[in-house]
Protein backbone atom coordinates (compact mmCIF):
# COMPACT_ATOMS: atom_id res chain seq x y z
CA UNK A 1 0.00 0.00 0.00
CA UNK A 2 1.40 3.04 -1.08
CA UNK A 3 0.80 6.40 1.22
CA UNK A 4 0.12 9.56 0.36
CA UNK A 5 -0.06 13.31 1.73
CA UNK A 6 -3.51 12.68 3.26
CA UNK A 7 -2.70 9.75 5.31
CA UNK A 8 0.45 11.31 6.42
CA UNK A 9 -1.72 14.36 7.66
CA UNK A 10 -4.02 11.73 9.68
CA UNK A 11 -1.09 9.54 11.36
CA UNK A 12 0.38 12.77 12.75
CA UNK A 13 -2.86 13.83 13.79
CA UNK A 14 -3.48 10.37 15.71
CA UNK A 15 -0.14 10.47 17.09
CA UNK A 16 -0.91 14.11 18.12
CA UNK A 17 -3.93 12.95 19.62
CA UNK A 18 -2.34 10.37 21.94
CA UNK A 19 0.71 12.81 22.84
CA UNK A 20 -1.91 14.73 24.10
CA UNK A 21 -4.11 12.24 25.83
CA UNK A 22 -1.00 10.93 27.50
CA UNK A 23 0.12 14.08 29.03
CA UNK A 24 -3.75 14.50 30.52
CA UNK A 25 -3.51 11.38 32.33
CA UNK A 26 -0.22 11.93 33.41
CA UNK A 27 -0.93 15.10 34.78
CA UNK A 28 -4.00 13.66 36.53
CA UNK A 29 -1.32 11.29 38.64
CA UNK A 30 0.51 13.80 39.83
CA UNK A 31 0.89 15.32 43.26
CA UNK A 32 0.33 19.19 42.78
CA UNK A 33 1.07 20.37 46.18
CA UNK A 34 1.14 23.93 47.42
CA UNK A 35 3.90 25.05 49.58
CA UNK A 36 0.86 26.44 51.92
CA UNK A 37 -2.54 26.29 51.57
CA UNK A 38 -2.90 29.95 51.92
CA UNK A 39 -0.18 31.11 49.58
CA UNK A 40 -1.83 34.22 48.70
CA UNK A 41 -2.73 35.85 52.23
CA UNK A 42 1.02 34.93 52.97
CA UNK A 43 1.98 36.54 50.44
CA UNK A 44 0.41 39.64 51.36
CA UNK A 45 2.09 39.86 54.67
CA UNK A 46 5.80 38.76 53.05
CA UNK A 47 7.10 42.65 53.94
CA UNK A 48 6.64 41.72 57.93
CA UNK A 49 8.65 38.81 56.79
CA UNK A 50 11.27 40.82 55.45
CA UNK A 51 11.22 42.93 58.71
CA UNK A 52 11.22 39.88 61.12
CA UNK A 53 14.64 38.41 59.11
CA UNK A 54 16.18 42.11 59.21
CA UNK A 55 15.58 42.32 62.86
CA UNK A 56 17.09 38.56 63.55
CA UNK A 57 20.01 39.32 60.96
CA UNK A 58 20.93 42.62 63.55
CA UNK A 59 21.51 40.35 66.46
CA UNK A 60 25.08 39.91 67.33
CA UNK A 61 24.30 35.92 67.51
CA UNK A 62 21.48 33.76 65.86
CA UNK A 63 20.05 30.48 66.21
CA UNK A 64 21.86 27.56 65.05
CA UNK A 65 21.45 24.18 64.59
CA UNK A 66 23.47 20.84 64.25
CA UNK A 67 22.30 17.51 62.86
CA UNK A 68 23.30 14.74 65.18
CA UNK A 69 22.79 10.69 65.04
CA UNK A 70 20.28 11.25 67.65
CA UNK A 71 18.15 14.48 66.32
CA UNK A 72 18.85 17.97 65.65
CA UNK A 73 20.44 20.52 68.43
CA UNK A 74 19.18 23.74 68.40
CA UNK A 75 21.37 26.88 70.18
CA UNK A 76 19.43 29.91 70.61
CA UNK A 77 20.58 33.06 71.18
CA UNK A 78 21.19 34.91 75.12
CA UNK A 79 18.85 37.68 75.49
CA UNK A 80 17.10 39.43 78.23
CA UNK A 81 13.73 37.87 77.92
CA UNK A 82 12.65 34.58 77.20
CA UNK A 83 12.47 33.90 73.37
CA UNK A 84 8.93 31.98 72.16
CA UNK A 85 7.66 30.81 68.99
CA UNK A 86 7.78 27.82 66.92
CA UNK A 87 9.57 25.67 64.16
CA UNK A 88 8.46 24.61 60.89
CA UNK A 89 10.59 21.91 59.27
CA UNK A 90 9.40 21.97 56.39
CA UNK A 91 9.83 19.02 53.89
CA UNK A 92 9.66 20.28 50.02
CA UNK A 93 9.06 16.90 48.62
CA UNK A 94 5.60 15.75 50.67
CA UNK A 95 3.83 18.15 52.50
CA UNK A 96 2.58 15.38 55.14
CA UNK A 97 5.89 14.93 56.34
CA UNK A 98 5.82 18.59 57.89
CA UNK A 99 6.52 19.23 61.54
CA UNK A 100 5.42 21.52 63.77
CA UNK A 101 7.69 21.96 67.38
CA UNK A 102 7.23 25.02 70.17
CA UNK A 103 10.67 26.59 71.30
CA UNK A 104 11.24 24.76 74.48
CA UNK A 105 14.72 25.91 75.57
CA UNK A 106 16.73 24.26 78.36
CA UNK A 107 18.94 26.00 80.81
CA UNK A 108 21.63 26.20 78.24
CA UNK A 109 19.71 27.92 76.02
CA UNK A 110 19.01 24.57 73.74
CA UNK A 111 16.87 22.27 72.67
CA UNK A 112 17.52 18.44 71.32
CA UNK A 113 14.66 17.41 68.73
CA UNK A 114 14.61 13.32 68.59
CA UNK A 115 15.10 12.00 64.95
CA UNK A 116 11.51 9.68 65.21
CA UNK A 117 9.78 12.49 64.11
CA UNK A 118 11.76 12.83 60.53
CA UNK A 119 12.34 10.81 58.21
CA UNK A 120 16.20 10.90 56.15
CA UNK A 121 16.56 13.72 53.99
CA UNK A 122 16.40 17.79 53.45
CA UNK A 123 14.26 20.06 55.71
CA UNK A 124 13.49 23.29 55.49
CA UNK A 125 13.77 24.95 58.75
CA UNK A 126 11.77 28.04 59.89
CA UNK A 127 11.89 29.77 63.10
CA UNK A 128 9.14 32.05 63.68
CA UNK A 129 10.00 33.63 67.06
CA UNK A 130 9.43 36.72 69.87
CA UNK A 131 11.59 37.95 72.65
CA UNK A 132 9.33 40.47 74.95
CA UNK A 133 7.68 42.78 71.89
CA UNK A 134 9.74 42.24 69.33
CA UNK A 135 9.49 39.31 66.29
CA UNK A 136 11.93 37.56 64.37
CA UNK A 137 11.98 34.83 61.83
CA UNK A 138 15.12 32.97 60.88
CA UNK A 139 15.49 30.18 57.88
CA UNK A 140 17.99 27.85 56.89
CA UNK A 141 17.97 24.36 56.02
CA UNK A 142 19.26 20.44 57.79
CA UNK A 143 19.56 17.40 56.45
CA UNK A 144 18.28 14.65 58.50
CA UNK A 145 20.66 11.74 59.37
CA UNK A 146 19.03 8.36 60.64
């Protein structure tokens, strides 16, 4: 059977067709997560953001963190009053494996997170945190040994 122009125009549109029908499915199967849920209000308030990180960035010390065998040690900073907030670690790849821990210093000015709530790999870390009036927010990243 000998082909001409016309049946050259319909195989390309077939195979069009199913290029096309492919990539639908395939985009139905995967995972489109959001970084947050409310991207857009956060958004809104990213200047206060901006302001926190300036404010933590003028400190003569930060916080800092170490991954251990055991978890993660946190150092926090010396200042006159207590410093409160919380800790996002934030895991890019699956929002599910987020955690959430409250700044619960010890008398060193630490605190020791246990590894069973991670699982191996990169976190995203983000402190969100307040000495007397004043707010700060400090972000850096760990990577999770087990």
């Amino acid at each position: 059977m000998k082909l001409n122009w016309g049946h050259y125009i319909i195989i390309s549109f077939v195979l069009f067709i199913s290029l096309m029908l492919y990539m639908v499915v395939r985009s139905y199967q995967h995972s489109n997560d959001l970084v947050t849920e409310d991207y857009y209000a956060k958004e809104l308030r990213f200047q206060e953001v901006i302001d926190k990180k300036t404010r933590a960035t003028a400190l003569t010390e930060n916080i800092s963190w170490e991954s251990t065998k055991g978890g993660i040690l946190i150092s926090y900073l010396t200042l006159t009053q207590p410093i409160e907030g919380e800790i996002l670690f934030f895991r890019p790849s699956d929002k599910n494996k987020d955690v959430i821990f409250k700044i619960e210093m010890n008398d060193k000015n630490q605190q020791f997170l246990i590894h069973n709530s991670f699982i191996h790999g990169k976190y995203l870390i983000q402190f969100e945190w307040h000495s007397g009036k004043e707010e700060y927010y400090t972000e850096g990243a760990a990577y999770i040994l087990k």
